[in-house]
C-alpha atoms as a PDB file:
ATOM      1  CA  UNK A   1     -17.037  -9.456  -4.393  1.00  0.00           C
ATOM      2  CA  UNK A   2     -14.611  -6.498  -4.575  1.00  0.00           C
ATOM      3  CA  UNK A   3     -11.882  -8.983  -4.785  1.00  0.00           C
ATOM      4  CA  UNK A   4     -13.621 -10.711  -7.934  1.00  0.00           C
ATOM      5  CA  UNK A   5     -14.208  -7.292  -9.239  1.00  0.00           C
ATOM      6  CA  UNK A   6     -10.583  -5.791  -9.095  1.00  0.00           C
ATOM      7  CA  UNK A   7      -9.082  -8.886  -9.947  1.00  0.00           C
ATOM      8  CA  UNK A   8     -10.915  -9.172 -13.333  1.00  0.00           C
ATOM      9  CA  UNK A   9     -10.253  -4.847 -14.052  1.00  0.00           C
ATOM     10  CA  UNK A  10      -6.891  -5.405 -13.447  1.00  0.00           C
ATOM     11  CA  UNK A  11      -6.607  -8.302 -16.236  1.00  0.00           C
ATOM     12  CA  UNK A  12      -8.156  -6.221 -18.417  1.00  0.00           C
ATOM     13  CA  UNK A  13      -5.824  -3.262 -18.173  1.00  0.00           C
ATOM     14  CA  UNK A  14      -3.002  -5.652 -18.743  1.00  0.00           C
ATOM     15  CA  UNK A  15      -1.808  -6.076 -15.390  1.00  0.00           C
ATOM     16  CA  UNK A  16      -1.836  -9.963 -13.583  1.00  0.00           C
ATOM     17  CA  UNK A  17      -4.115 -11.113 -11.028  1.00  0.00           C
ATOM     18  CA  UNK A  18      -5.736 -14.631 -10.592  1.00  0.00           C
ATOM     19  CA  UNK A  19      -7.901 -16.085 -12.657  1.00  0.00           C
ATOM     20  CA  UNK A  20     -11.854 -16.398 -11.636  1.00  0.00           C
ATOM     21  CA  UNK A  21     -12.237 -20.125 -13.060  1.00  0.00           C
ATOM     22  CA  UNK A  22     -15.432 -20.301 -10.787  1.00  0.00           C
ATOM     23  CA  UNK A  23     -17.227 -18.072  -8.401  1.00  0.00           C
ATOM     24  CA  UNK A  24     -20.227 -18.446  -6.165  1.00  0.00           C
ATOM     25  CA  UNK A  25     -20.134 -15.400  -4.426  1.00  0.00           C
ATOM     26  CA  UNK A  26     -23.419 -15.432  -2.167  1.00  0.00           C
ATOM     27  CA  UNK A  27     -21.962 -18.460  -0.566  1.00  0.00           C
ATOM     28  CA  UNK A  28     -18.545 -16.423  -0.233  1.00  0.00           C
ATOM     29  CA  UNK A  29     -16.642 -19.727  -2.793  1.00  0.00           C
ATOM     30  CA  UNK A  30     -14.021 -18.772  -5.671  1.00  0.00           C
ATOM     31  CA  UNK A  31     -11.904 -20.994  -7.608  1.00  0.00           C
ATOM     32  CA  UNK A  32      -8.832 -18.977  -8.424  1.00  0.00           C
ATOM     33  CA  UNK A  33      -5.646 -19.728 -11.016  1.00  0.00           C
ATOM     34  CA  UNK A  34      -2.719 -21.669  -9.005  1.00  0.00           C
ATOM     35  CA  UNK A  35       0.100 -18.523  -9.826  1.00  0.00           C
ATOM     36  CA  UNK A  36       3.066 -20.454  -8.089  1.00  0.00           C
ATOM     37  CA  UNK A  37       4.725 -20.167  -5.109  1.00  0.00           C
ATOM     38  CA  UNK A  38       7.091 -17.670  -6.384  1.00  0.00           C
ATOM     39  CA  UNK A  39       6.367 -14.694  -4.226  1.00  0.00           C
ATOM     40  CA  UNK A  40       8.465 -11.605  -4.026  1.00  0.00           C
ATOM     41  CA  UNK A  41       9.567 -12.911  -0.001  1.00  0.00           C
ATOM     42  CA  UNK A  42      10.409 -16.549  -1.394  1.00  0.00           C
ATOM     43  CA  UNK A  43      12.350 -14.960  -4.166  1.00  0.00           C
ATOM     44  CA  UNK A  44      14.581 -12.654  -2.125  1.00  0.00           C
ATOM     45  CA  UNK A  45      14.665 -14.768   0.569  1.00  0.00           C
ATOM     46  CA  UNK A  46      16.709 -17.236  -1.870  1.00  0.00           C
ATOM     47  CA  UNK A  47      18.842 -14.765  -3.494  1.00  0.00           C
ATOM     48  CA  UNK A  48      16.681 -13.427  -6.344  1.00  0.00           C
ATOM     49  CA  UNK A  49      17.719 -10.033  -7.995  1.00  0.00           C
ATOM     50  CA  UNK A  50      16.182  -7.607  -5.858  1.00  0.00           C
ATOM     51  CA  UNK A  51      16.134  -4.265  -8.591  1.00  0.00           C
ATOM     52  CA  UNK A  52      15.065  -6.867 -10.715  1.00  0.00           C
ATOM     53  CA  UNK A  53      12.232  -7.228  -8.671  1.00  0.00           C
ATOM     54  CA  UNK A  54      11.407  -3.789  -7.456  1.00  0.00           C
ATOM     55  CA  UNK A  55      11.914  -2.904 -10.847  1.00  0.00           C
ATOM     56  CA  UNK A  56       9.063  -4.829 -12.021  1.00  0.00           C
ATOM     57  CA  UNK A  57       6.937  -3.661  -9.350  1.00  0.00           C
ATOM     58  CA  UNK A  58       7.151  -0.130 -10.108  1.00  0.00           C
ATOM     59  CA  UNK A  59       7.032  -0.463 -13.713  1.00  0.00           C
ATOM     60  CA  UNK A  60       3.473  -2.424 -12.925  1.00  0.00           C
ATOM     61  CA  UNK A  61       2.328   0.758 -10.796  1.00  0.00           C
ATOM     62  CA  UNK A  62       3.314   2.649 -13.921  1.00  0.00           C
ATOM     63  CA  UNK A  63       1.513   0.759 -16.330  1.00  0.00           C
ATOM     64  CA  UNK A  64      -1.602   1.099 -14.017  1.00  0.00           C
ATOM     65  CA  UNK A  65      -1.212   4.864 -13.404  1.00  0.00           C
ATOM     66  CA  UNK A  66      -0.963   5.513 -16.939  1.00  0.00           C
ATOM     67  CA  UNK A  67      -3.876   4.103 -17.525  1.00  0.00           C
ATOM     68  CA  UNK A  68      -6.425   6.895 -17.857  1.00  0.00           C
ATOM     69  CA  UNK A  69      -8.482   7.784 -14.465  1.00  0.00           C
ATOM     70  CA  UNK A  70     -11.740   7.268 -15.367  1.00  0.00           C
ATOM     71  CA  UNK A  71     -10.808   3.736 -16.902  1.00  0.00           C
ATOM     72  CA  UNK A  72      -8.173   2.982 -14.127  1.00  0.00           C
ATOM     73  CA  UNK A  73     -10.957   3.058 -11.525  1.00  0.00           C
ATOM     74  CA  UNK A  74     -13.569   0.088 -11.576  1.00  0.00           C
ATOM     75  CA  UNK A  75     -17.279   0.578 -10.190  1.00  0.00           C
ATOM     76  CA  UNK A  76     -17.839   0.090  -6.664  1.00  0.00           C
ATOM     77  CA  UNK A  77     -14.071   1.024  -5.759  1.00  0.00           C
ATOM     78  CA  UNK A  78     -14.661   3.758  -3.155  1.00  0.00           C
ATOM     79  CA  UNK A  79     -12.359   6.860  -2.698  1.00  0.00           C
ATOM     80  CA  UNK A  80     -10.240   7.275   0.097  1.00  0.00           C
ATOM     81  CA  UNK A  81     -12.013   9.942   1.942  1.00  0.00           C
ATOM     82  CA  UNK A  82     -11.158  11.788   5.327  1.00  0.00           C
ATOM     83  CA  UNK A  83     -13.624   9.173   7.091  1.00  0.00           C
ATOM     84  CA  UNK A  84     -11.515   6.300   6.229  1.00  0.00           C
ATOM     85  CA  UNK A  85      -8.057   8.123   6.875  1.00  0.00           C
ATOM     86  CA  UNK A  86      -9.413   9.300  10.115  1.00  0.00           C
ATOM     87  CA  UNK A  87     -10.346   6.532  11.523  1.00  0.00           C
ATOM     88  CA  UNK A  88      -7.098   4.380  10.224  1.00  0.00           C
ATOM     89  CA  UNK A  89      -5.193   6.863  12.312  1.00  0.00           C
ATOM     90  CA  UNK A  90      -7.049   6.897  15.035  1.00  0.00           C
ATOM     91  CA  UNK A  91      -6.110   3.339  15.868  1.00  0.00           C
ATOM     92  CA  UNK A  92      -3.080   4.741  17.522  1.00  0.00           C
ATOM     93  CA  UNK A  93      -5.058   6.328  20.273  1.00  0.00           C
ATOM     94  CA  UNK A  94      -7.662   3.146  20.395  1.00  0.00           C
ATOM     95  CA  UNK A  95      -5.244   0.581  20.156  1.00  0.00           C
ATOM     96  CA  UNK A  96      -1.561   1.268  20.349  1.00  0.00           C
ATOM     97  CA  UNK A  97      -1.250   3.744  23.564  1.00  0.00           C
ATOM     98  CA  UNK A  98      -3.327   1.053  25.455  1.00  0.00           C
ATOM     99  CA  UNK A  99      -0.744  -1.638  24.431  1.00  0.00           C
ATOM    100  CA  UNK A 100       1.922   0.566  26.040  1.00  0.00           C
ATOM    101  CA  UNK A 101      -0.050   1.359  28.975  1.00  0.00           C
ATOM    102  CA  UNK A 102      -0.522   4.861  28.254  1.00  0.00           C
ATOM    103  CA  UNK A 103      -3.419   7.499  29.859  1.00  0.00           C
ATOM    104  CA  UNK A 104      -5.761   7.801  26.850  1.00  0.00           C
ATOM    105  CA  UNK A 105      -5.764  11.045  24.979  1.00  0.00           C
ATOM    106  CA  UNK A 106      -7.749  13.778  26.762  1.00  0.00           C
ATOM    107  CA  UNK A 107     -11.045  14.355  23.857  1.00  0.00           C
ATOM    108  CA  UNK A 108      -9.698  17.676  23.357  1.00  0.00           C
ATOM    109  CA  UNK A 109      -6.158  16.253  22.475  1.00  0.00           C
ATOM    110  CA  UNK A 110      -7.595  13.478  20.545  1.00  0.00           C
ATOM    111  CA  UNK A 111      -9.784  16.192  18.856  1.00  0.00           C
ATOM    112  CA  UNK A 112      -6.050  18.570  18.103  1.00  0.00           C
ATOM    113  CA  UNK A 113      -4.686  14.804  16.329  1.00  0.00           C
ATOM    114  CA  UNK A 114      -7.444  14.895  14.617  1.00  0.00           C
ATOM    115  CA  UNK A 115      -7.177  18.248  12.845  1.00  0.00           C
ATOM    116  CA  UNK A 116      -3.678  18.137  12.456  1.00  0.00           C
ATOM    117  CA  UNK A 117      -4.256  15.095  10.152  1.00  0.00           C
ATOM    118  CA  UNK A 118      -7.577  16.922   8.502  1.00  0.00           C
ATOM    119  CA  UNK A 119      -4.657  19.712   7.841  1.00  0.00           C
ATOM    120  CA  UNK A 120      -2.480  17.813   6.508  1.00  0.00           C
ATOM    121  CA  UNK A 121      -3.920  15.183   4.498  1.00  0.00           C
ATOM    122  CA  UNK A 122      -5.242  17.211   1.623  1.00  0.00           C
ATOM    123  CA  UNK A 123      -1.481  17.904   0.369  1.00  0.00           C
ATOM    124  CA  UNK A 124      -1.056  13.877  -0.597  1.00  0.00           C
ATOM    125  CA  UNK A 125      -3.549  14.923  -3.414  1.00  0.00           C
ATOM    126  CA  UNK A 126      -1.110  17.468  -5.219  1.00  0.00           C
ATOM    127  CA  UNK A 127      -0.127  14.406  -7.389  1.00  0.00           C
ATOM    128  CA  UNK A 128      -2.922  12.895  -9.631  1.00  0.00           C
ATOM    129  CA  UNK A 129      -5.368   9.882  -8.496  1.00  0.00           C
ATOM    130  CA  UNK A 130      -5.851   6.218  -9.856  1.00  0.00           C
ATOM    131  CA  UNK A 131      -6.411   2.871  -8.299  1.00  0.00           C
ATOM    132  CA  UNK A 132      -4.447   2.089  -4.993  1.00  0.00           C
ATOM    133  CA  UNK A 133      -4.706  -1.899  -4.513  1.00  0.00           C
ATOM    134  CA  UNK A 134      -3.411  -0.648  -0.718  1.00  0.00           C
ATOM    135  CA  UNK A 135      -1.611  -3.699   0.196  1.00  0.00           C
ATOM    136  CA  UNK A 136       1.474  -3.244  -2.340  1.00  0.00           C
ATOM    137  CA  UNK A 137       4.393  -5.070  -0.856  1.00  0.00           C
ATOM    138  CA  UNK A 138       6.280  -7.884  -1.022  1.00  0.00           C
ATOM    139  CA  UNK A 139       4.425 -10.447   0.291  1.00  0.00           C
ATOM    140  CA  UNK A 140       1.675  -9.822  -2.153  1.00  0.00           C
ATOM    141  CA  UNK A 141       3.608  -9.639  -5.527  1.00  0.00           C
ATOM    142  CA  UNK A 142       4.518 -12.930  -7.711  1.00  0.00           C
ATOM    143  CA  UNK A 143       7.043 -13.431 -10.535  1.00  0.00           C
ATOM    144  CA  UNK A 144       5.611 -15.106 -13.409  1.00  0.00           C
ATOM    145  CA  UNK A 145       8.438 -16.655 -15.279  1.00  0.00           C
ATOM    146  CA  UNK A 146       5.963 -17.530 -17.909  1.00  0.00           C
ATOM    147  CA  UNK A 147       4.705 -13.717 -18.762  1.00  0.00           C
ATOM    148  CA  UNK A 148       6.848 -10.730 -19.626  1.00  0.00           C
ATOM    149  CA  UNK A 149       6.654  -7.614 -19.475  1.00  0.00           C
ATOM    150  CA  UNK A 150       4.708  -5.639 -16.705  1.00  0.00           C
ATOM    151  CA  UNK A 151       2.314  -9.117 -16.254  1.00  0.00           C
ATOM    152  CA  UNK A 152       5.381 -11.303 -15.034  1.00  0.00           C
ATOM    153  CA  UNK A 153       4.265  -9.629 -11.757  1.00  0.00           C
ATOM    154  CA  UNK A 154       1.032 -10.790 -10.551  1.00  0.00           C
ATOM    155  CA  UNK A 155      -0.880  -8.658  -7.970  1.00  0.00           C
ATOM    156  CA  UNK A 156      -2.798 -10.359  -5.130  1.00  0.00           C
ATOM    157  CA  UNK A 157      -4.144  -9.253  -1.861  1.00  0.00           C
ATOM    158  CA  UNK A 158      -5.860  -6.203  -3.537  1.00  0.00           C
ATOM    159  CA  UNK A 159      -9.865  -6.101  -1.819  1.00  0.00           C
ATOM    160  CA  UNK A 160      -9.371  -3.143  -0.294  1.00  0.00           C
ATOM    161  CA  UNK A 161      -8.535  -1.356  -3.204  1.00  0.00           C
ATOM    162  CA  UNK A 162      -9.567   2.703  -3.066  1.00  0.00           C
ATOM    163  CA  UNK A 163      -9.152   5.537  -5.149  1.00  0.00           C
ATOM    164  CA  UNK A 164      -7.007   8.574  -4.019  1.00  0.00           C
ATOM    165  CA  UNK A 165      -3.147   9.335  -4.692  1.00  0.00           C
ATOM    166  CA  UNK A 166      -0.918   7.789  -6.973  1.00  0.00           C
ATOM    167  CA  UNK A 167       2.253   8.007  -4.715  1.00  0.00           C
ATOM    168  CA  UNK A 168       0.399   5.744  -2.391  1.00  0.00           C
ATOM    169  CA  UNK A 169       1.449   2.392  -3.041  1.00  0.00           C
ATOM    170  CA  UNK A 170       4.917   2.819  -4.469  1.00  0.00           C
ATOM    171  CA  UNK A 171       5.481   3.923  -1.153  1.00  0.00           C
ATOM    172  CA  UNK A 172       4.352   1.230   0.611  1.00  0.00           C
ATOM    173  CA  UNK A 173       6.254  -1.219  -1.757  1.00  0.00           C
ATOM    174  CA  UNK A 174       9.219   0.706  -0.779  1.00  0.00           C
ATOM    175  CA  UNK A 175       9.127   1.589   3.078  1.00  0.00           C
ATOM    176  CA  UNK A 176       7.611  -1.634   3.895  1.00  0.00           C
ATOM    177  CA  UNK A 177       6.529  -2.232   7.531  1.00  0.00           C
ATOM    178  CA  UNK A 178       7.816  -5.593   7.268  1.00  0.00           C
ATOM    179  CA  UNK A 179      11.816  -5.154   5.938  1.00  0.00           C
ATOM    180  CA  UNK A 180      14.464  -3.006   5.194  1.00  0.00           C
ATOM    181  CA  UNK A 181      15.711  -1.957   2.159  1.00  0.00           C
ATOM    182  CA  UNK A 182      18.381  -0.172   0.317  1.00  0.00           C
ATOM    183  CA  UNK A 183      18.306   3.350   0.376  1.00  0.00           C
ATOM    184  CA  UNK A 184      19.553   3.870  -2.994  1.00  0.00           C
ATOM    185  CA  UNK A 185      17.590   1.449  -4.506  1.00  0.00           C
ATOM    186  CA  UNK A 186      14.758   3.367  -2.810  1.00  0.00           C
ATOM    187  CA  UNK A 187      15.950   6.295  -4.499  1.00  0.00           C
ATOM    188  CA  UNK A 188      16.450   3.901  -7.586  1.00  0.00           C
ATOM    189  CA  UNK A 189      13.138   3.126  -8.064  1.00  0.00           C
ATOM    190  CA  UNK A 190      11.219   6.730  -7.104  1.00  0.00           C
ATOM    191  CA  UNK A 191      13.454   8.331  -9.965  1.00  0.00           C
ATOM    192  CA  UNK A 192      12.303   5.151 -12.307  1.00  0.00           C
ATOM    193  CA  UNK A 193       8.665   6.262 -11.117  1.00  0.00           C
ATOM    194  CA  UNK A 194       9.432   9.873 -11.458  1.00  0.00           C
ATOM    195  CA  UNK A 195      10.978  10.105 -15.211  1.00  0.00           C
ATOM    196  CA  UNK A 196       7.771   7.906 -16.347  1.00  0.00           C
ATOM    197  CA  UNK A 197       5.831  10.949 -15.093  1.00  0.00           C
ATOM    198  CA  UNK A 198       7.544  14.118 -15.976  1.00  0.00           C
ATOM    199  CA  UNK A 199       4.267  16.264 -15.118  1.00  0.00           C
ATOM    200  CA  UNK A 200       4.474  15.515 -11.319  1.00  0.00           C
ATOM    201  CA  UNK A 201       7.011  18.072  -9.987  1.00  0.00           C
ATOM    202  CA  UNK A 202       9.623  16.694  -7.436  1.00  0.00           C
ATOM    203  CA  UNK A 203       7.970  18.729  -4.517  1.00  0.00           C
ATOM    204  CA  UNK A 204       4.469  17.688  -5.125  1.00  0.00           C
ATOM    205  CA  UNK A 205       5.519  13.839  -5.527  1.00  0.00           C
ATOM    206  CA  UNK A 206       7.658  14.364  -1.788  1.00  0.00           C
ATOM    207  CA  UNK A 207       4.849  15.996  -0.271  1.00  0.00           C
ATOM    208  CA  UNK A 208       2.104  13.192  -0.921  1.00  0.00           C
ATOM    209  CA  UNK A 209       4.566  10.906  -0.376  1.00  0.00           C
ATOM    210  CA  UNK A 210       5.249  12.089   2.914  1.00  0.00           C
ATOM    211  CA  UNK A 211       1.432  12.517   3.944  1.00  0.00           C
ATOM    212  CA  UNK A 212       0.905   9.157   2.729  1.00  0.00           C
ATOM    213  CA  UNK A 213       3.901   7.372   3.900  1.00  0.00           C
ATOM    214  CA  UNK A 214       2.683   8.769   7.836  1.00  0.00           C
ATOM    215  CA  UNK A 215      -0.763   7.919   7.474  1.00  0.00           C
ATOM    216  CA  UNK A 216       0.285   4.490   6.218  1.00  0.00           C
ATOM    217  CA  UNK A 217       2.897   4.056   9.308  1.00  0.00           C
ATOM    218  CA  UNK A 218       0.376   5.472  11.881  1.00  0.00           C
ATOM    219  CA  UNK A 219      -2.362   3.335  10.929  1.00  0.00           C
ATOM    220  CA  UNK A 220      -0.076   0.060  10.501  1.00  0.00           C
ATOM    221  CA  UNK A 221       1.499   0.495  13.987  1.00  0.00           C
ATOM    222  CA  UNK A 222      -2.135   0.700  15.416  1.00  0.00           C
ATOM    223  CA  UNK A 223      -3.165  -2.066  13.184  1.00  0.00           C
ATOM    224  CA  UNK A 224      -0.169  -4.485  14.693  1.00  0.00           C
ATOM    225  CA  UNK A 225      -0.883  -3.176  18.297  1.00  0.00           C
ATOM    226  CA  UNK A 226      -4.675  -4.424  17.808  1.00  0.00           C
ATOM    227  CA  UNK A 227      -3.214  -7.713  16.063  1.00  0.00           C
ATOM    228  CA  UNK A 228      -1.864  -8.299  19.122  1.00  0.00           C
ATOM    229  CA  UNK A 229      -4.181  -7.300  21.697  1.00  0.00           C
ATOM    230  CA  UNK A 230      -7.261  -8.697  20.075  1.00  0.00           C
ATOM    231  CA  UNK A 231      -6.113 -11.419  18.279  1.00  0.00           C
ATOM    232  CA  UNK A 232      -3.212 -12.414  20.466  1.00  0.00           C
ATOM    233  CA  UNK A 233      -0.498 -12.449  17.267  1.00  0.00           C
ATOM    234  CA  UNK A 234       2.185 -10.649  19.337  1.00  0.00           C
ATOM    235  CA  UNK A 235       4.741 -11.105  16.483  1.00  0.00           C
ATOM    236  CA  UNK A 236       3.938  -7.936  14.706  1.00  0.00           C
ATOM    237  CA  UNK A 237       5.267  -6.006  17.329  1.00  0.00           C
ATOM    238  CA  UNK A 238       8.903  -6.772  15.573  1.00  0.00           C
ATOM    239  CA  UNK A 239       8.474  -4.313  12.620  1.00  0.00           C
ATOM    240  CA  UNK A 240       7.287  -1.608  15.462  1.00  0.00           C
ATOM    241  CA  UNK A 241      10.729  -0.231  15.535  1.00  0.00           C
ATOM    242  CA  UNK A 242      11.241   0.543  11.364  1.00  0.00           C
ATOM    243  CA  UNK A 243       7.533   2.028  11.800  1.00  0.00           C
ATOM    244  CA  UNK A 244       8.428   4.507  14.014  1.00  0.00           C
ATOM    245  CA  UNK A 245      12.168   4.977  12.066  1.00  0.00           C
ATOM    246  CA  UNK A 246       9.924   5.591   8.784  1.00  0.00           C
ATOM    247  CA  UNK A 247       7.960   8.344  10.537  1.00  0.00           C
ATOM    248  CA  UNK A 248      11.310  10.141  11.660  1.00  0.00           C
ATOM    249  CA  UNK A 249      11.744  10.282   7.895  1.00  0.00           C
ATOM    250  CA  UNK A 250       8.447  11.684   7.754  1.00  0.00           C
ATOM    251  CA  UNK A 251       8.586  14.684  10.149  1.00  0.00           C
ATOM    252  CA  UNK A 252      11.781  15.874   8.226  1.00  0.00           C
ATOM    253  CA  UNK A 253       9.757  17.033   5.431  1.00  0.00           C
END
């Protein structure tokens, strides 16, 4: 249902997502649009021009951002409250320190992580707020070669959507768990982001992107660690290593 929900919004602000041809959602059954098989991996993968790409991307979280709040933000989208941020970082202490064989976090250390994250978190929201679709990376962007403008990229993988800051998922486009990329076109596409928003100061824009960014890498290291303790897909532990680089970036701030 959320999917269904989001999927049709973001059509209607202009954006691409698949079609709903058909849905019987109390059986859990959707018929969706065939988009291609031209996903943003594929396409770099086999050459494709990657500012091209990224380009596209950010100009699609720009075209969604400027979209007022109130209409950016469909019903039933939830915000992204200290509950949920707690408990995504708190899958470090339940899942990742038992992967490495570590003693489990005395409660009144786990209870000190705890409030240095309910400290900290509040400073991601000195930007504004719109729709994060949460999953914004590579593997979950198409190229339309059919469309133009900001609906040549299609958006999938967006269910989880929540509402909270806007920095949230051009930083997870751009220090993505799952490759490397460029510094400077890092730095390419954040000033592309930036001048499209001249109200955000730099200093507020770095500091929610830096609480975000280490919530984001704290919660997807524990997320890979239960990946592949529960469900025995040990293959995640690759990108472990540019997780834990990403949060050295963090602390610097």
């Amino acid at each position: 249902r959320p999917f269904v929900t989001i999927a049709r919004h973001l059509t209607k602000l202009g954006l691409s997502a698949p079609r709903i041809l058909a849905a019987d959602e109390d059986q859990g059954f959707l018929l969706l649009e065939d988009l291609g098989d031209g996903t943003y991996t594929h396409l770099l993968a086999a050459g494709h021009d990657e500012e091209a790409l990224y380009a596209l991307a950010t100009d699609a979280l720009i075209h969604l951002h400027k979209t007022p709040e109130a209409d950016a933000i469909p019903k039933g989208v939830m915000d992204y409250d200290e509950g949920r941020l707690l408990e995504e970082v708190d899958r470090l202490n339940v899942w990742y320190l038992p992967m490495v064989d570590a003693a489990p976090l005395a409660v009144d250390a786990r209870e000190t992580y705890l409030d240095l994250w309910r400290n900290i978190l509040p400073a991601a929201w000195q930007t504004p707020s719109s729709l994060i679709l949460f999953d914004y990376h590579v593997d979950n962007l198409l190229l339309l070669a059919d469309r133009t403008g900001v609906a040549a990229c299609s958006l999938l993988d967006f269910q989880d959507a929540v509402h909270g800051p806007v920095t949230y998922d051009l930083m997870s486009l751009l220090e993505d768990a799952r490759r490397d990329i460029n510094p400077v076109l890092v730095a390419n596409m954040k000033a592309r982001y930036c001048t499209a928003f001249p109200s955000i100061t730099d200093s507020d824009f770095e500091t929610s992107w830096a609480v975000m960014a280490a919530q984001r890498h704290i919660r997807v290291l524990g997320t890979f660690a239960r990946l592949k303790v529960r469900d025995r897909k040990p293959h995640y532990l690759e990108h472990m290593p540019r997780l834990w680089r990403y949060m050295e970036s963090c602390l610097t701030h």
